[in-house]
PDB file of N, CA and C in Angstrom:
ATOM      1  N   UNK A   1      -9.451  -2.620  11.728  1.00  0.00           N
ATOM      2  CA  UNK A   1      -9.393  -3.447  10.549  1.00  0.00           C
ATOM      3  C   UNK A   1      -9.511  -4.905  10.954  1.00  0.00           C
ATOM      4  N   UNK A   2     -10.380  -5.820  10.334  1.00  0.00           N
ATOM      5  CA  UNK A   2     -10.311  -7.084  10.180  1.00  0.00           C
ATOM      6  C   UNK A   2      -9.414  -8.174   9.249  1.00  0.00           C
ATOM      7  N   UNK A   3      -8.813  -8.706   9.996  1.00  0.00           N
ATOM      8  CA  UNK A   3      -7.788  -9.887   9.256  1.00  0.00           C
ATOM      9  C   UNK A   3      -8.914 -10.949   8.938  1.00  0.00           C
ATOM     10  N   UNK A   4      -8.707 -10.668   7.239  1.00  0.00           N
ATOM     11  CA  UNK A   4      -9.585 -12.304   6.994  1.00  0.00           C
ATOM     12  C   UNK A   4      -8.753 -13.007   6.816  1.00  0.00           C
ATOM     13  N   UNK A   5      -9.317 -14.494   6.302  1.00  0.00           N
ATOM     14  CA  UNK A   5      -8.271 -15.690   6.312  1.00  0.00           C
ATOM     15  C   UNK A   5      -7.608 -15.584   5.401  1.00  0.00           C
ATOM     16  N   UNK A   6      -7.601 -15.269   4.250  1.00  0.00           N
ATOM     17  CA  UNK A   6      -6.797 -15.290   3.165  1.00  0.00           C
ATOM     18  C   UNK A   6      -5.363 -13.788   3.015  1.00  0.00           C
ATOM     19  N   UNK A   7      -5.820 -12.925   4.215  1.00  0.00           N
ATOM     20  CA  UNK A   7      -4.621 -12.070   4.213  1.00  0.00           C
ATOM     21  C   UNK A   7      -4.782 -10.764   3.943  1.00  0.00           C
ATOM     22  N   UNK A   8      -6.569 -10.922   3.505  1.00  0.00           N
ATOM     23  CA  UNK A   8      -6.903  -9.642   3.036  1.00  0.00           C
ATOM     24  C   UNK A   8      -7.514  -8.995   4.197  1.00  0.00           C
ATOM     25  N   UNK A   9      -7.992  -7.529   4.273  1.00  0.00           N
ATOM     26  CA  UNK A   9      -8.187  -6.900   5.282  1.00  0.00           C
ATOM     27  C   UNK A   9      -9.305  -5.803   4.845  1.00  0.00           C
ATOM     28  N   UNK A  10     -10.211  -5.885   5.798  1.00  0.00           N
ATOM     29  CA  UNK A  10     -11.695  -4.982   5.971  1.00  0.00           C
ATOM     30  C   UNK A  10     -11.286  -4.114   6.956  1.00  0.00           C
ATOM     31  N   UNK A  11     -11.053  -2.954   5.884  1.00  0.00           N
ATOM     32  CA  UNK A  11     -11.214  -1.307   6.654  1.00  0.00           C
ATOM     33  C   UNK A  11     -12.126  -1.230   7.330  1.00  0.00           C
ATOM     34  N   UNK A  12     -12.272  -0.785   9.266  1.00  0.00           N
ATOM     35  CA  UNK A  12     -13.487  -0.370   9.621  1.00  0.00           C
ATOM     36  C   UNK A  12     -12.916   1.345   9.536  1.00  0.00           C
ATOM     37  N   UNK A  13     -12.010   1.866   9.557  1.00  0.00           N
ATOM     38  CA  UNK A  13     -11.606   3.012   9.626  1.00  0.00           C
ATOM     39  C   UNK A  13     -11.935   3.300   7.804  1.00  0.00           C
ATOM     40  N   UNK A  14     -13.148   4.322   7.702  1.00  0.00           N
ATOM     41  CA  UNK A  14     -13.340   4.745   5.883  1.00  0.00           C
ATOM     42  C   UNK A  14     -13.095   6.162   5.825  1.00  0.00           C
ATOM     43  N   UNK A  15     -12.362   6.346   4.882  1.00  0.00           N
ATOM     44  CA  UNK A  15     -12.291   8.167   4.466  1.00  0.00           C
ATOM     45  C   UNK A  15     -13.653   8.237   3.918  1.00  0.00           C
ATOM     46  N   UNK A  16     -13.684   9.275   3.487  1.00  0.00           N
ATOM     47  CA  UNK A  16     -14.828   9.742   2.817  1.00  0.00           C
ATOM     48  C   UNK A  16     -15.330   9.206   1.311  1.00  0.00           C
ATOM     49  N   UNK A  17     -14.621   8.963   0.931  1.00  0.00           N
ATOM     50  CA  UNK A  17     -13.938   7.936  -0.937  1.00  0.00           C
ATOM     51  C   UNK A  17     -14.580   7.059  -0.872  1.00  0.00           C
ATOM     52  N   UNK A  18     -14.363   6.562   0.910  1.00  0.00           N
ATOM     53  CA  UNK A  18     -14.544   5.062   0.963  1.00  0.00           C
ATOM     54  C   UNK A  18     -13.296   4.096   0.480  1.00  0.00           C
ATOM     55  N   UNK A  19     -12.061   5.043   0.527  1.00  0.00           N
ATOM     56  CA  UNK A  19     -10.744   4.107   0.325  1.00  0.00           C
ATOM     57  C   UNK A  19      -9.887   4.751   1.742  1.00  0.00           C
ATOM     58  N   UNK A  20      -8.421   4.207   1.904  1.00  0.00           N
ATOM     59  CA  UNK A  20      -7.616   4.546   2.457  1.00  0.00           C
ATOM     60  C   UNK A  20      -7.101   5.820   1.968  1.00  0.00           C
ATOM     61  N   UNK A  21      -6.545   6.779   2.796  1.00  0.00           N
ATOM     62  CA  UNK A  21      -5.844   7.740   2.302  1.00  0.00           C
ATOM     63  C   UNK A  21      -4.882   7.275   1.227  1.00  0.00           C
ATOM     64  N   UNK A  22      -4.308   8.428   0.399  1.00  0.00           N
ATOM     65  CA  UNK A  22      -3.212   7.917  -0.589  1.00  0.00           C
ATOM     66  C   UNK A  22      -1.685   7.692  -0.179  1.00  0.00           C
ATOM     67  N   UNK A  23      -1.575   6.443  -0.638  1.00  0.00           N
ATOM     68  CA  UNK A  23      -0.252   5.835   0.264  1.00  0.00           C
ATOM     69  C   UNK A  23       0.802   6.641   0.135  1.00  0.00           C
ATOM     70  N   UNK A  24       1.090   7.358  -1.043  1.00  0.00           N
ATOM     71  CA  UNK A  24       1.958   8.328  -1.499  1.00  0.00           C
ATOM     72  C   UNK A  24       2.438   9.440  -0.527  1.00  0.00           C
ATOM     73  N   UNK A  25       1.491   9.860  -0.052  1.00  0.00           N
ATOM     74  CA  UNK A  25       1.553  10.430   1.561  1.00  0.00           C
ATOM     75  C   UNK A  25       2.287  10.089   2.640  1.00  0.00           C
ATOM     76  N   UNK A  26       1.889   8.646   2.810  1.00  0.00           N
ATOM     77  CA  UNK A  26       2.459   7.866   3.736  1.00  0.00           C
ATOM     78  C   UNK A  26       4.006   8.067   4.297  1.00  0.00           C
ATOM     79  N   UNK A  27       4.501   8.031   5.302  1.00  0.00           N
ATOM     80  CA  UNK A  27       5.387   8.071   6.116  1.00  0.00           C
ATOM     81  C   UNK A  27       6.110   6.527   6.187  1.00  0.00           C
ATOM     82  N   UNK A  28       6.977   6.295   6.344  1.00  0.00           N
ATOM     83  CA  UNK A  28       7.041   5.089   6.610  1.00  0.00           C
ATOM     84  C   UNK A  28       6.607   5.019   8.164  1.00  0.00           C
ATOM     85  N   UNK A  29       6.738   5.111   8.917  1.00  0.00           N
ATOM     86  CA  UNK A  29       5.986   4.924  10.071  1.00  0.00           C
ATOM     87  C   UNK A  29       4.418   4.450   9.852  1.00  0.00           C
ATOM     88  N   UNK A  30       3.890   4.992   8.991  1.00  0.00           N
ATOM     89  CA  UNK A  30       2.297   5.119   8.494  1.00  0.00           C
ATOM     90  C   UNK A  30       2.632   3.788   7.423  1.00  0.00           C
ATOM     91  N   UNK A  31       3.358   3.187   6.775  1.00  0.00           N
ATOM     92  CA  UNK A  31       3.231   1.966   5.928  1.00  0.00           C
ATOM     93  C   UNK A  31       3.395   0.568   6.937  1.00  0.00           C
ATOM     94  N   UNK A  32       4.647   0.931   7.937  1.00  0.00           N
ATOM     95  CA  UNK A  32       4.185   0.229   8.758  1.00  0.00           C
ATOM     96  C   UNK A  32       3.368  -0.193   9.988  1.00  0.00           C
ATOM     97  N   UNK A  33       2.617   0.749  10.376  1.00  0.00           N
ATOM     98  CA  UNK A  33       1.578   0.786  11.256  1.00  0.00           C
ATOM     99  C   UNK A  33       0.519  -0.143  10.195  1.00  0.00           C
ATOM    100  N   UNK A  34       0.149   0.436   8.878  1.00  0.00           N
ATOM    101  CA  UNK A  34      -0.738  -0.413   8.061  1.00  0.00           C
ATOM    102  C   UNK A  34      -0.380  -1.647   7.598  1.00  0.00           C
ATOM    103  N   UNK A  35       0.759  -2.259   7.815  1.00  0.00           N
ATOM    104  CA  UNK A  35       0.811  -3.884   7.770  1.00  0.00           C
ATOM    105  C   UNK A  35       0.734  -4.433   9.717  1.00  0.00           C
ATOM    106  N   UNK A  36       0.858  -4.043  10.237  1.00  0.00           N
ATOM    107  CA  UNK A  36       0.907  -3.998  11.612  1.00  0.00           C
ATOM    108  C   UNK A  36      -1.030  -4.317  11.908  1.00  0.00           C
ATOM    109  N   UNK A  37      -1.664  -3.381  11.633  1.00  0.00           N
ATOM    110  CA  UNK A  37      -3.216  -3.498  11.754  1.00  0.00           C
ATOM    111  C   UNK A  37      -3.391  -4.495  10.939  1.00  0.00           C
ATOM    112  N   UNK A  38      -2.899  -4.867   9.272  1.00  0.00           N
ATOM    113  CA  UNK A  38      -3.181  -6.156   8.541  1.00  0.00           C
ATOM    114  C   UNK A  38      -2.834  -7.645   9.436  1.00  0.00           C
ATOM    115  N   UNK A  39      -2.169  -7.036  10.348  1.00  0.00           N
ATOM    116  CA  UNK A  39      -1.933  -8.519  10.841  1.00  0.00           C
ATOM    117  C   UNK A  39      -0.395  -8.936  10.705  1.00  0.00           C
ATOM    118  N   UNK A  40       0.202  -8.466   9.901  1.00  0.00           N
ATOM    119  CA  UNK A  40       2.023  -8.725   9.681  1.00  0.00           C
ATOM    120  C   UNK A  40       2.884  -7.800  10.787  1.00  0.00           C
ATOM    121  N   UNK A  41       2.865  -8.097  11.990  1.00  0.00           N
ATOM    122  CA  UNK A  41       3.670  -7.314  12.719  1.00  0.00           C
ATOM    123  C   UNK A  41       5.330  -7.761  12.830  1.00  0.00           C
ATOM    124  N   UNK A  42       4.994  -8.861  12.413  1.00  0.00           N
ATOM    125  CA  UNK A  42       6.555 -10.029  12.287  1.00  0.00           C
ATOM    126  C   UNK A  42       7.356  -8.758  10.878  1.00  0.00           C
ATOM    127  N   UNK A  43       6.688  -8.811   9.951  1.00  0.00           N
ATOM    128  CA  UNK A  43       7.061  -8.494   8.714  1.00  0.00           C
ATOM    129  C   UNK A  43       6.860  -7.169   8.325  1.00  0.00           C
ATOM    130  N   UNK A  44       5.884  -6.366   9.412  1.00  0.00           N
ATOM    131  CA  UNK A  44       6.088  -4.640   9.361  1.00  0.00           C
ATOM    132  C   UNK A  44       7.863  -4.271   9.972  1.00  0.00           C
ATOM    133  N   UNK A  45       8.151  -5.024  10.147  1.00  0.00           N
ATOM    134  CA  UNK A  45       9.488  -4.472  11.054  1.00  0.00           C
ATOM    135  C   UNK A  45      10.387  -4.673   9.281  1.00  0.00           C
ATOM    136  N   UNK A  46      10.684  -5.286   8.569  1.00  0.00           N
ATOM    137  CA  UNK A  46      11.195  -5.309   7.656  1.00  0.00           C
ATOM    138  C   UNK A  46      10.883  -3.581   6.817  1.00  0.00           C
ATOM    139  N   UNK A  47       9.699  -4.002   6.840  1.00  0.00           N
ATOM    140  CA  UNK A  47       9.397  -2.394   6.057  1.00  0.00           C
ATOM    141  C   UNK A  47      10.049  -0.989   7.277  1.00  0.00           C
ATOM    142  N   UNK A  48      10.396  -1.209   7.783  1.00  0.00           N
ATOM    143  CA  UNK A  48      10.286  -0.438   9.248  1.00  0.00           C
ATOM    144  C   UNK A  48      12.235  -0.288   8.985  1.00  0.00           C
ATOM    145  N   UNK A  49      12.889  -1.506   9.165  1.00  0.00           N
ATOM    146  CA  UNK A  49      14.129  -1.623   8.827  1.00  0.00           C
ATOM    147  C   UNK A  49      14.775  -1.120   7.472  1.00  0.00           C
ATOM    148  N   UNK A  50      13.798  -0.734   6.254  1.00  0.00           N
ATOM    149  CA  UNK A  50      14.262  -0.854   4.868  1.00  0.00           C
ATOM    150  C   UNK A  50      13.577   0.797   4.742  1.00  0.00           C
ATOM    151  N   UNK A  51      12.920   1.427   5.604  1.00  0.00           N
ATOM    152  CA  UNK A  51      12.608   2.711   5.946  1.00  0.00           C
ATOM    153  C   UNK A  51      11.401   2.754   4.541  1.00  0.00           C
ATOM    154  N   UNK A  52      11.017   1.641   4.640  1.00  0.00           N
ATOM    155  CA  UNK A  52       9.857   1.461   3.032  1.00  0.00           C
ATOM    156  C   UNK A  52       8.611   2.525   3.304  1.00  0.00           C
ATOM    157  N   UNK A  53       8.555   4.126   2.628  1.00  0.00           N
ATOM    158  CA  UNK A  53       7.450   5.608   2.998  1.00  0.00           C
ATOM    159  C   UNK A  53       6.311   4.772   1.660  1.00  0.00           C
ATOM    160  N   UNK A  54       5.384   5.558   1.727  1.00  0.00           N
ATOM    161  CA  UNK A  54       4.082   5.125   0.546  1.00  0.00           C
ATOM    162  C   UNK A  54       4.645   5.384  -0.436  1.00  0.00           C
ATOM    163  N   UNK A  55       5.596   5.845  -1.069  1.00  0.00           N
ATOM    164  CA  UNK A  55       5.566   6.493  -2.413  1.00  0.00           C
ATOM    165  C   UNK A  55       6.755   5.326  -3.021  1.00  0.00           C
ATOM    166  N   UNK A  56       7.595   4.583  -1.777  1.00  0.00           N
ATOM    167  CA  UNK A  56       8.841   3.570  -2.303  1.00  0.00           C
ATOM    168  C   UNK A  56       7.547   2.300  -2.506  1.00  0.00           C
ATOM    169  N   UNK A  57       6.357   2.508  -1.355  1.00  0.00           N
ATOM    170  CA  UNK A  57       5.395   1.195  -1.412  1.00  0.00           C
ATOM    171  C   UNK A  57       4.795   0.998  -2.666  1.00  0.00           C
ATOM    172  N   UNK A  58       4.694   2.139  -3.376  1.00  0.00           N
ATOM    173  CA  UNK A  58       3.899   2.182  -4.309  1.00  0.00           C
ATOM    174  C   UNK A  58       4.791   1.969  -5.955  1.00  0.00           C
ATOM    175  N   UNK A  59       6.068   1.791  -5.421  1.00  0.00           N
ATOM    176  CA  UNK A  59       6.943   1.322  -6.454  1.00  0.00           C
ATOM    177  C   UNK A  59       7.686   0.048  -6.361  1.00  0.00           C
ATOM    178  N   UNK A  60       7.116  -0.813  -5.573  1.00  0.00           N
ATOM    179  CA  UNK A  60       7.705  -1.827  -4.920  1.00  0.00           C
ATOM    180  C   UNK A  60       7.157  -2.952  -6.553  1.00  0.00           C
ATOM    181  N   UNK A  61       7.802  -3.515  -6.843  1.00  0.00           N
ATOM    182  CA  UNK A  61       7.218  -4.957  -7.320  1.00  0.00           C
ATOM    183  C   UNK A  61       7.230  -6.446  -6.954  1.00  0.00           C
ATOM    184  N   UNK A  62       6.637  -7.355  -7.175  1.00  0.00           N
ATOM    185  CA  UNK A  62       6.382  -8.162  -6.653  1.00  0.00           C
ATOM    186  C   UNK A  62       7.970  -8.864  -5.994  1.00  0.00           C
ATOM    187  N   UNK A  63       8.613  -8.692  -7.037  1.00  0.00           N
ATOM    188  CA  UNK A  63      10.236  -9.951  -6.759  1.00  0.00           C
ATOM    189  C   UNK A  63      10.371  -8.702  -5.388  1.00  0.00           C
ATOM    190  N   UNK A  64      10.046  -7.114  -5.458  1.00  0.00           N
ATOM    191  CA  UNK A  64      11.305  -6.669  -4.078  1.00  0.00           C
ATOM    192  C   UNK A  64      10.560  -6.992  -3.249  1.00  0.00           C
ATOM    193  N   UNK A  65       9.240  -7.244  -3.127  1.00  0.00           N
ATOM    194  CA  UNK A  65       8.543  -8.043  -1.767  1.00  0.00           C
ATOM    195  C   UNK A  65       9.290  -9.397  -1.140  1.00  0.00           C
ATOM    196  N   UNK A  66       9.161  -9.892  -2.388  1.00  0.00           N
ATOM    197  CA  UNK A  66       9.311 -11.006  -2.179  1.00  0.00           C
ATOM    198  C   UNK A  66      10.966 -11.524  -1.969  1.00  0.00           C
ATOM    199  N   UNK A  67      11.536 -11.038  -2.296  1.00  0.00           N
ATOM    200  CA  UNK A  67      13.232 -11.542  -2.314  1.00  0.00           C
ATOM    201  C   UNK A  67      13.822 -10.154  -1.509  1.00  0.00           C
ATOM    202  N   UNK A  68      13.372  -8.660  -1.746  1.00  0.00           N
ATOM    203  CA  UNK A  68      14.380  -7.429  -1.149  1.00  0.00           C
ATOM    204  C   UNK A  68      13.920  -7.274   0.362  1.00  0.00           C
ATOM    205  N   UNK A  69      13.046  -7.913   1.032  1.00  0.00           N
ATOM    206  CA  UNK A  69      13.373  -7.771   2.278  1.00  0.00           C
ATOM    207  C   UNK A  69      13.010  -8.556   3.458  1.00  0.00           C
ATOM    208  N   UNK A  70      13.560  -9.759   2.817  1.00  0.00           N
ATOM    209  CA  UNK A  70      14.127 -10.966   3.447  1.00  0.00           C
ATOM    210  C   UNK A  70      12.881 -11.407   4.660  1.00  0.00           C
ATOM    211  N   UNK A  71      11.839 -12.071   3.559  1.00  0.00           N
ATOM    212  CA  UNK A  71      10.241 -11.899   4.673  1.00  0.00           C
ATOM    213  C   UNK A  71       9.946 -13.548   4.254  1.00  0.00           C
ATOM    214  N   UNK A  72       9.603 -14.339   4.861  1.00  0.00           N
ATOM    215  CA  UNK A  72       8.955 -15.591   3.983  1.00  0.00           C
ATOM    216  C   UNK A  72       8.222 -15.517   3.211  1.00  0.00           C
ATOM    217  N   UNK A  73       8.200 -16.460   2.055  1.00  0.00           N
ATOM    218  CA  UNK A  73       7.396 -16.712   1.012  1.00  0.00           C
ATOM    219  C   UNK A  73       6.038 -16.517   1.359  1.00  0.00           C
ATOM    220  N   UNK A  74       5.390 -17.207   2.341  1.00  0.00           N
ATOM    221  CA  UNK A  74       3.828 -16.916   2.390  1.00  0.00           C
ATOM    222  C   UNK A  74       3.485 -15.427   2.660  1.00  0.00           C
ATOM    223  N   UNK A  75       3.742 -14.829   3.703  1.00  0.00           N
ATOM    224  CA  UNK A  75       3.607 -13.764   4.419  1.00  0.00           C
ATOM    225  C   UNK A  75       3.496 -12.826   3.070  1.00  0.00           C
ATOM    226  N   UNK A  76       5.182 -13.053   2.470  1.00  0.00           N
ATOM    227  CA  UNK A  76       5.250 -11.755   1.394  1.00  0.00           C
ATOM    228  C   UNK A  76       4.018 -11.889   0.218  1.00  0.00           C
ATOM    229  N   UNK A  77       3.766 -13.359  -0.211  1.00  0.00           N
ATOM    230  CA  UNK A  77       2.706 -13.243  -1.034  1.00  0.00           C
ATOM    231  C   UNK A  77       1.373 -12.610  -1.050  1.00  0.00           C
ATOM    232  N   UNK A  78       1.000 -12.468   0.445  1.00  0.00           N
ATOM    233  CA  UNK A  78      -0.019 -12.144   0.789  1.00  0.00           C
ATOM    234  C   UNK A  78      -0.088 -10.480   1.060  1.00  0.00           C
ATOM    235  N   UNK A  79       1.489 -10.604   1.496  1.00  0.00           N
ATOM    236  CA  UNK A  79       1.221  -8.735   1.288  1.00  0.00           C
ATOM    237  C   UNK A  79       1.601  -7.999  -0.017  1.00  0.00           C
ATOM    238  N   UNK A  80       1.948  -8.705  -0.798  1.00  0.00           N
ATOM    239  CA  UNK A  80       2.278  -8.384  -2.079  1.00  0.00           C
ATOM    240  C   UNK A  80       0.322  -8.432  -2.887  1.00  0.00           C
ATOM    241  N   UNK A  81       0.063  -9.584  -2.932  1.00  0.00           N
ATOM    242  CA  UNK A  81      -1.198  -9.594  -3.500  1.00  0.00           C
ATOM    243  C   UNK A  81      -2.383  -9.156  -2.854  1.00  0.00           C
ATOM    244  N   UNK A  82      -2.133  -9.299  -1.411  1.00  0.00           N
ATOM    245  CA  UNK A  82      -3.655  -8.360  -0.863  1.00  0.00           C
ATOM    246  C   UNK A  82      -3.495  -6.972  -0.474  1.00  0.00           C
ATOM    247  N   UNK A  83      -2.297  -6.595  -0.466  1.00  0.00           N
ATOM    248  CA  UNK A  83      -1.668  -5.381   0.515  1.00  0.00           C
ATOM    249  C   UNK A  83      -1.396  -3.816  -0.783  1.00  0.00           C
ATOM    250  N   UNK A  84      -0.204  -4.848  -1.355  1.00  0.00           N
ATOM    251  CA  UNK A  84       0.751  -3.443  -1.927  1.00  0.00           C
ATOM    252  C   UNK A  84       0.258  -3.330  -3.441  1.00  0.00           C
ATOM    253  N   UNK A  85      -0.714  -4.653  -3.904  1.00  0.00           N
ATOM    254  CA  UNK A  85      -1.025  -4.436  -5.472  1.00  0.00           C
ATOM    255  C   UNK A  85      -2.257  -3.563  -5.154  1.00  0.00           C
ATOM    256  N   UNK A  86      -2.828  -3.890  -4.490  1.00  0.00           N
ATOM    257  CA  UNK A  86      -4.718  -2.896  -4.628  1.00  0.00           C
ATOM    258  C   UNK A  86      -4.106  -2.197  -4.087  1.00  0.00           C
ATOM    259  N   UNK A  87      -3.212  -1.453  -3.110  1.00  0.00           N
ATOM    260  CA  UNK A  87      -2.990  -0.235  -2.854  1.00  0.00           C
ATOM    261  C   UNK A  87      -2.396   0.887  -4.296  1.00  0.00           C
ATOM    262  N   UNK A  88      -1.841  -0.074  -4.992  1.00  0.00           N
ATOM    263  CA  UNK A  88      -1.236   0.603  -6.309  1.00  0.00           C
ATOM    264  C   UNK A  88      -1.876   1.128  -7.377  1.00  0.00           C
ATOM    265  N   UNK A  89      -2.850  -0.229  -7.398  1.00  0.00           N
ATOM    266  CA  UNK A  89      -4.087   0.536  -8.572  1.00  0.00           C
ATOM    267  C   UNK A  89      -4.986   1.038  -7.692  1.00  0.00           C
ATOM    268  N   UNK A  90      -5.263   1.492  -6.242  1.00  0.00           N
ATOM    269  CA  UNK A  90      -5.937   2.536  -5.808  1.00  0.00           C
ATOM    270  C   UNK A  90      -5.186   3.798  -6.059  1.00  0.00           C
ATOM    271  N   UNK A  91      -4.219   3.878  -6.146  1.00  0.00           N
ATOM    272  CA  UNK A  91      -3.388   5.088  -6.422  1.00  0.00           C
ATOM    273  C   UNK A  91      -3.510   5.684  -7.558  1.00  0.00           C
ATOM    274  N   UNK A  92      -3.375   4.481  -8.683  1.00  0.00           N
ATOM    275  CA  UNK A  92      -3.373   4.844  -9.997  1.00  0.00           C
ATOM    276  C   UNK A  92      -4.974   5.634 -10.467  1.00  0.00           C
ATOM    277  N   UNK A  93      -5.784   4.614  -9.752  1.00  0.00           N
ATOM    278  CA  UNK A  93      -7.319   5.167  -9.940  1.00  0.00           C
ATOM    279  C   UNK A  93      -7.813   6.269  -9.707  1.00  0.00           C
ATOM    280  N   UNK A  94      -7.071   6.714  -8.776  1.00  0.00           N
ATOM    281  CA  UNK A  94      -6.986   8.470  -7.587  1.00  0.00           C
ATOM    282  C   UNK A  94      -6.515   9.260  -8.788  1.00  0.00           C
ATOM    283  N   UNK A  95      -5.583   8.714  -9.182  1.00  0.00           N
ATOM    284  CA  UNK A  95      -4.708   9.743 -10.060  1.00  0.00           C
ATOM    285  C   UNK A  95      -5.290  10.350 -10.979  1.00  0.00           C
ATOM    286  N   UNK A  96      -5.775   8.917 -12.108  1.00  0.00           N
ATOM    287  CA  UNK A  96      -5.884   9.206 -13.010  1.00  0.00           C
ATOM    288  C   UNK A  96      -7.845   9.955 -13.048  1.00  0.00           C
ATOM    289  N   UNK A  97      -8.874   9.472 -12.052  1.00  0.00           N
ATOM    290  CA  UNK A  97      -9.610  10.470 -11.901  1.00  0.00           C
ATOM    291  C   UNK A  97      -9.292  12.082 -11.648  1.00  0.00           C
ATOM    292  N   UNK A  98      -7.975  11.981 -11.192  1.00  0.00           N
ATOM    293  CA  UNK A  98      -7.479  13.602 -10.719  1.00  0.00           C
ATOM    294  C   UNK A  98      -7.306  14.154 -12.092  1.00  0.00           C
ATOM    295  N   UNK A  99      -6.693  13.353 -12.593  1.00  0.00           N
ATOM    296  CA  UNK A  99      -6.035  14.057 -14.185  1.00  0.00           C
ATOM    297  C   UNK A  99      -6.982  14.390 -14.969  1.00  0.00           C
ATOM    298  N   UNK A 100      -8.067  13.580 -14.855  1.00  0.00           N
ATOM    299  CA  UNK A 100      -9.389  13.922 -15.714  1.00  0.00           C
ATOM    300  C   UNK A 100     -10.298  14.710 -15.537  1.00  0.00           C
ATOM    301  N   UNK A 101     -10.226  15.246 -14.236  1.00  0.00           N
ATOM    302  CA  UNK A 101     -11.051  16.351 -13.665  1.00  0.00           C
ATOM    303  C   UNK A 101     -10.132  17.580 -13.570  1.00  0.00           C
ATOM    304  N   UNK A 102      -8.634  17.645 -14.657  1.00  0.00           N
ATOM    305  CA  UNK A 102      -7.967  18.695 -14.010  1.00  0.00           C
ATOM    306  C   UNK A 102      -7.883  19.784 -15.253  1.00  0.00           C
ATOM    307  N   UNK A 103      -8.387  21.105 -14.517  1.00  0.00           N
ATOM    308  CA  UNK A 103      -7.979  21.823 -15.996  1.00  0.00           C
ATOM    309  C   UNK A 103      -6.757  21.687 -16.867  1.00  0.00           C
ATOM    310  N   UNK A 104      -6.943  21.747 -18.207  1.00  0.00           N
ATOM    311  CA  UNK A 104      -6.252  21.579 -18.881  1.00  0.00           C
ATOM    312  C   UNK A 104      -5.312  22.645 -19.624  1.00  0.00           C
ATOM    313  N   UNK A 105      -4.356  22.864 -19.682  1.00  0.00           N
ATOM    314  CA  UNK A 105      -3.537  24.288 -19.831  1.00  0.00           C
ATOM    315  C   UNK A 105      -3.263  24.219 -21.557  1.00  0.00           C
ATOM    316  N   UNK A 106      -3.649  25.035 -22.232  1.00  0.00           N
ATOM    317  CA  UNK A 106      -3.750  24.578 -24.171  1.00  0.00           C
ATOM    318  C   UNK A 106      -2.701  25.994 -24.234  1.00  0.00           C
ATOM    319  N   UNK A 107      -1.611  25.621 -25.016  1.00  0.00           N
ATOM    320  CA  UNK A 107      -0.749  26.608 -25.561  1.00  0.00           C
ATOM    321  C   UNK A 107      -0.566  27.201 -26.699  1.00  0.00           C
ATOM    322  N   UNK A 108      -0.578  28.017 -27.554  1.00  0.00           N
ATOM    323  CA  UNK A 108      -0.710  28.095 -28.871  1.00  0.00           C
ATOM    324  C   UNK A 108       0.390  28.847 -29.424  1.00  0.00           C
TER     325      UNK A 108
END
């Protein structure tokens, strides 16, 4: 993965989607290895300390970035807005294509 300047990060590792696996999955070990490759190794240890798996990442909002685990203001902004929000509506997007392609069970 490439660290650009602004905090955001170019997957060279692509699933097949062409996204990241679904964070929901994720391990915490696996959430923090992926701020670790973003470039936050200072601030993967927080997630690492707070035992933060994909599925707590994916319920995180902006204030618990930012105030629940005690990270500086810049750092957290950047993993809040380049990191944990597009990971969320990638999730949501996964989903809700899943739901729409899923048979539908009709009861009568």
């Amino acid at each position: 993965m490439e660290n650009k300047t602004n905090g955001s990060v170019e997957a060279k590792l692509v699933v097949e989607n062409g996204q990241l696996p679904d964070p929901a999955d994720w391990a915490f070990t696996d959430v923090v290895n992926y701020f670790k490759t973003a470039g936050f190794d200072e601030q993967a240890i927080a997630f690492q300390d707070q035992e933060i798996d994909g599925k707590s990442l994916l319920l995180m909002t902006r204030n618990d970035v930012l105030t629940g685990l005690s990270i500086k203001l810049g750092p957290a902004l950047k993993i809040y807005e380049y990191h944990v929000k597009p990971l969320q509506t990638q999730h949501l997007k996964s989903n809700a294509n899943t739901s729409l392609h899923a048979p539908q069970c009709v009861t009568r």
